[in-house]
Protein backbone atom coordinates (compact mmCIF):
# COMPACT_ATOMS: atom_id res chain seq x y z
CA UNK A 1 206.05 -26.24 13.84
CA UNK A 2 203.33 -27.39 15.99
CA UNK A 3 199.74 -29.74 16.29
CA UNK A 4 196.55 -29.05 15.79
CA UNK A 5 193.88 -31.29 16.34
CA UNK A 6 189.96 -31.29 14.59
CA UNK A 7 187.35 -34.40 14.14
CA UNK A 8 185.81 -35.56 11.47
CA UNK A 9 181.98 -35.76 11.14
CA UNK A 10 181.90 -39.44 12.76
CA UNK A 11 183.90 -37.72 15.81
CA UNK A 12 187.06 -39.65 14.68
CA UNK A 13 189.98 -37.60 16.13
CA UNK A 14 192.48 -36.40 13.38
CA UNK A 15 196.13 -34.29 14.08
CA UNK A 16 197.70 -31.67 11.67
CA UNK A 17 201.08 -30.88 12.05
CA UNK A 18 202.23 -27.77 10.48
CA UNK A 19 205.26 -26.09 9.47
CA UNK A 20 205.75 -22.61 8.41
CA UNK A 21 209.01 -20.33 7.87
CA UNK A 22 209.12 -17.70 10.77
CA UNK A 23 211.12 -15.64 7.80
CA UNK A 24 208.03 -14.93 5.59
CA UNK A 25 205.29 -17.11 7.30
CA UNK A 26 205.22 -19.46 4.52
CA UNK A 27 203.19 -22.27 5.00
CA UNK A 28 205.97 -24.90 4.37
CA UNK A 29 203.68 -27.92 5.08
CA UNK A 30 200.48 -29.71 6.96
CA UNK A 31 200.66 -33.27 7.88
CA UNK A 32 197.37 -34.99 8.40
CA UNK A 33 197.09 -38.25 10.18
CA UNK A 34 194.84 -39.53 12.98
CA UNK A 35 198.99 -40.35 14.67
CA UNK A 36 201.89 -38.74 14.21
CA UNK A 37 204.55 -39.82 15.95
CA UNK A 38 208.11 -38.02 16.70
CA UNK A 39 209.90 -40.67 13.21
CA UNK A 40 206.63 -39.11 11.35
CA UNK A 41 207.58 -35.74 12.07
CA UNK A 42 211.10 -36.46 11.18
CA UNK A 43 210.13 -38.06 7.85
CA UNK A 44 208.22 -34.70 7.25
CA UNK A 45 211.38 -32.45 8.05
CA UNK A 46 213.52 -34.66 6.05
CA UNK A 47 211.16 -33.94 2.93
CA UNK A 48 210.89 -30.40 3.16
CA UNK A 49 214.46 -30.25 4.17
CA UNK A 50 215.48 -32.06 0.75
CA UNK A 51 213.31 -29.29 -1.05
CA UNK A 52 214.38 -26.17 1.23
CA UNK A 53 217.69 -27.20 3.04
CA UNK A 54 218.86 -27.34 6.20
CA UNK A 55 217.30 -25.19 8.75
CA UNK A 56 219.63 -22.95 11.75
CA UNK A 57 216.67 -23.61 14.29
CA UNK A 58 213.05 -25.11 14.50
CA UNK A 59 210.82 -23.64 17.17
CA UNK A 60 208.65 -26.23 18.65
CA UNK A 61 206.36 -26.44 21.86
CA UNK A 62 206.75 -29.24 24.17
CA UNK A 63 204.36 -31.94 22.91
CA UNK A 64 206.04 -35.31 23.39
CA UNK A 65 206.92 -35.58 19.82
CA UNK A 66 208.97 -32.66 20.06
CA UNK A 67 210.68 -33.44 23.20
CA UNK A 68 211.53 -37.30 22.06
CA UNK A 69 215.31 -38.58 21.94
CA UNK A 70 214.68 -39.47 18.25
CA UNK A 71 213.70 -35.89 17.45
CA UNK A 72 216.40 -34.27 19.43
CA UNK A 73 218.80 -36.85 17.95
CA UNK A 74 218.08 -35.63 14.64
CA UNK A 75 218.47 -32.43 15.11
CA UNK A 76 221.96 -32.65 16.64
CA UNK A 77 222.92 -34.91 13.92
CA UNK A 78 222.03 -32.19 11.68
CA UNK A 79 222.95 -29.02 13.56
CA UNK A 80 219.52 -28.27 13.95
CA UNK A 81 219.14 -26.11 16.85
CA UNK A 82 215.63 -27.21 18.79
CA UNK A 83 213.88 -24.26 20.08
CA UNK A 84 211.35 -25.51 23.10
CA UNK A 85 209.27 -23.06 24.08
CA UNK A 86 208.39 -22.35 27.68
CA UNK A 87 205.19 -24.40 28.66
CA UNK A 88 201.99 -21.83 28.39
CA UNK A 89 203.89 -19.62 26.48
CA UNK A 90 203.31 -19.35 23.36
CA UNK A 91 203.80 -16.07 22.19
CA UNK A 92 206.40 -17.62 21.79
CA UNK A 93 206.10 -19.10 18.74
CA UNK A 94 203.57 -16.11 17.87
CA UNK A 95 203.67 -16.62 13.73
CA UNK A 96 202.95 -20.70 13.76
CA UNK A 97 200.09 -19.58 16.30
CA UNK A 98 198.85 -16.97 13.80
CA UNK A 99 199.03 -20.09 11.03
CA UNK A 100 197.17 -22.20 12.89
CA UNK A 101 194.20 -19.42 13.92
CA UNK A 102 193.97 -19.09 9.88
CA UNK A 103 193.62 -22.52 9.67
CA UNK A 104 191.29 -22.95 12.04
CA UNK A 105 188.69 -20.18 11.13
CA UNK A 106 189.57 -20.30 7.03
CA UNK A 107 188.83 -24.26 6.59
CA UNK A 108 188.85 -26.32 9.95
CA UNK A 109 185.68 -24.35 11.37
CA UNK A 110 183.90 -23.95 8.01
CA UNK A 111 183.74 -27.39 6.60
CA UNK A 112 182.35 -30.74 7.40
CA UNK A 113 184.82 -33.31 6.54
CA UNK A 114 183.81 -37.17 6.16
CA UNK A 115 187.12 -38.70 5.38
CA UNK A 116 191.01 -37.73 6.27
CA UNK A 117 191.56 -37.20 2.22
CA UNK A 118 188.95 -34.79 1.88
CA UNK A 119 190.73 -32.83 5.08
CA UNK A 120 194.51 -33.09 3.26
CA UNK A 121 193.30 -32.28 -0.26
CA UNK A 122 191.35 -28.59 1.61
CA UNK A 123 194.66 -28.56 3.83
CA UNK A 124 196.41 -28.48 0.87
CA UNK A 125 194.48 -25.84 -0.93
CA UNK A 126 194.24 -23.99 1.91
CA UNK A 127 198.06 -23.69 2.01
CA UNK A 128 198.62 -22.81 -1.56
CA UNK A 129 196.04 -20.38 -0.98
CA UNK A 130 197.83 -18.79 1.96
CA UNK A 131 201.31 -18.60 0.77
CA UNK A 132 200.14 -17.24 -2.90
CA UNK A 133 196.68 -14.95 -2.29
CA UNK A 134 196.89 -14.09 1.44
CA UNK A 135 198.51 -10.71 1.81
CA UNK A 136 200.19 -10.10 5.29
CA UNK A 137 200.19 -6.67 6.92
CA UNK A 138 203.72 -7.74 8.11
CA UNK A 139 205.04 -7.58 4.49
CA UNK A 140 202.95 -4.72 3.44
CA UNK A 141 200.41 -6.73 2.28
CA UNK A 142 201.49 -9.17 -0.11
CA UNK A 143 201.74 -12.86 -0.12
CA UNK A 144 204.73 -15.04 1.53
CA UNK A 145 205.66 -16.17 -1.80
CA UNK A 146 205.49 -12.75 -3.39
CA UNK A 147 207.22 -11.06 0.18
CA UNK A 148 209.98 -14.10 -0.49
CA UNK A 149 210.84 -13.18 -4.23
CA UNK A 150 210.72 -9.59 -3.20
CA UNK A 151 213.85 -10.08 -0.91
C-alpha cells in the first residue's frame, strides 16, 4: 500500500491511499480523503481484511502513517508482518508503484475533478476497470481477476 496525492480544481489538496495484492496486482482498494491518518488506514485494512483475510505481510514505504505505533501495533496483534521499504527505494515495492503510474495517467491526469465524490466514484471505476478489463503482460495478458480464477 502506499499515498498518492492530486488537487482538486479549487487547488484543495486530496490523498489516495491504495492497496493492491502483490500476488495478482489486484487493485484491493483506494481511500480518498483530504487526511488519512495511521487509525484511517487501519479501519481500511480491517475492511478489506474482513472480505479477504488476514494478510502474511504488507509492504509499505515510510510515510508517518506507516511507521506509527498504532499501525505497527496492529500488525503485531495480528501477525501481520510490516514490510518498510528502504527510504528512496522503491523498486521496492515495484507493483503498488506500477498501480499508482496507472492511476495517475488513466484518471488523475485526465480529469478535472470539483468535489472529493466525483474523485472516489472515478477512483472507483477506475479500479473495477483495472482488476476486470486491464490485461497484464505479467499474467499473459489477462485481467487480475481473470489471472486470480485462473490459479
Amino acid at each position: 500500500m502506499d499515498f498518492m496525492t492530486d488537487s482538486l480544481v479549487n487547488g484543495r489538496r486530496f490523498r489516495l491511499l491504495n492497496i493492491i495484492d502483490d500476488y495478482n496486482r489486484e487493485s484491493l482498494w483506494i481511500e480518498i480523503d483530504t487526511s488519512l491518518p495511521s487509525l484511517r488506514v487501519i479501519r481500511v485494512l480491517e475492511m478489506i481484511i474482513e472480505m479477504r483475510g488476514n494478510p502474511l505481510k504488507i509492504g509499505v514505504g515510510n510515510g508517518p502513517e506507516f511507521i506509527s505505533n498504532q499501525l505497527q501495533q496492529w500488525c503485531h496483534d495480528r501477525n501481520i508482518q510490516l514490510q518498510l521499504i528502504k527510504p528512496g527505494k522503491p523498486v521496492q515495492n515495484a507493483f503498488i508503484e506500477r498501480n499508482k503510474g496507472s492511476l495517475r495517467r488513466g484518471m488523475l491526469d485526465a480529469y478535472h475533478f470539483f468535489t472529493l465524490a466525483e474523485v472516489r466514484i472515478m477512483a472507483e471505476e477506475w479500479r473495477q476497470d483495472y482488476n476486470s478489463s486491464r490485461p497484464h503482460q505479467a499474467f499473459g495478458f489477462v485481467p487480475p481477476l481473470k489471472f486470480g480464477k485462473e490459479i
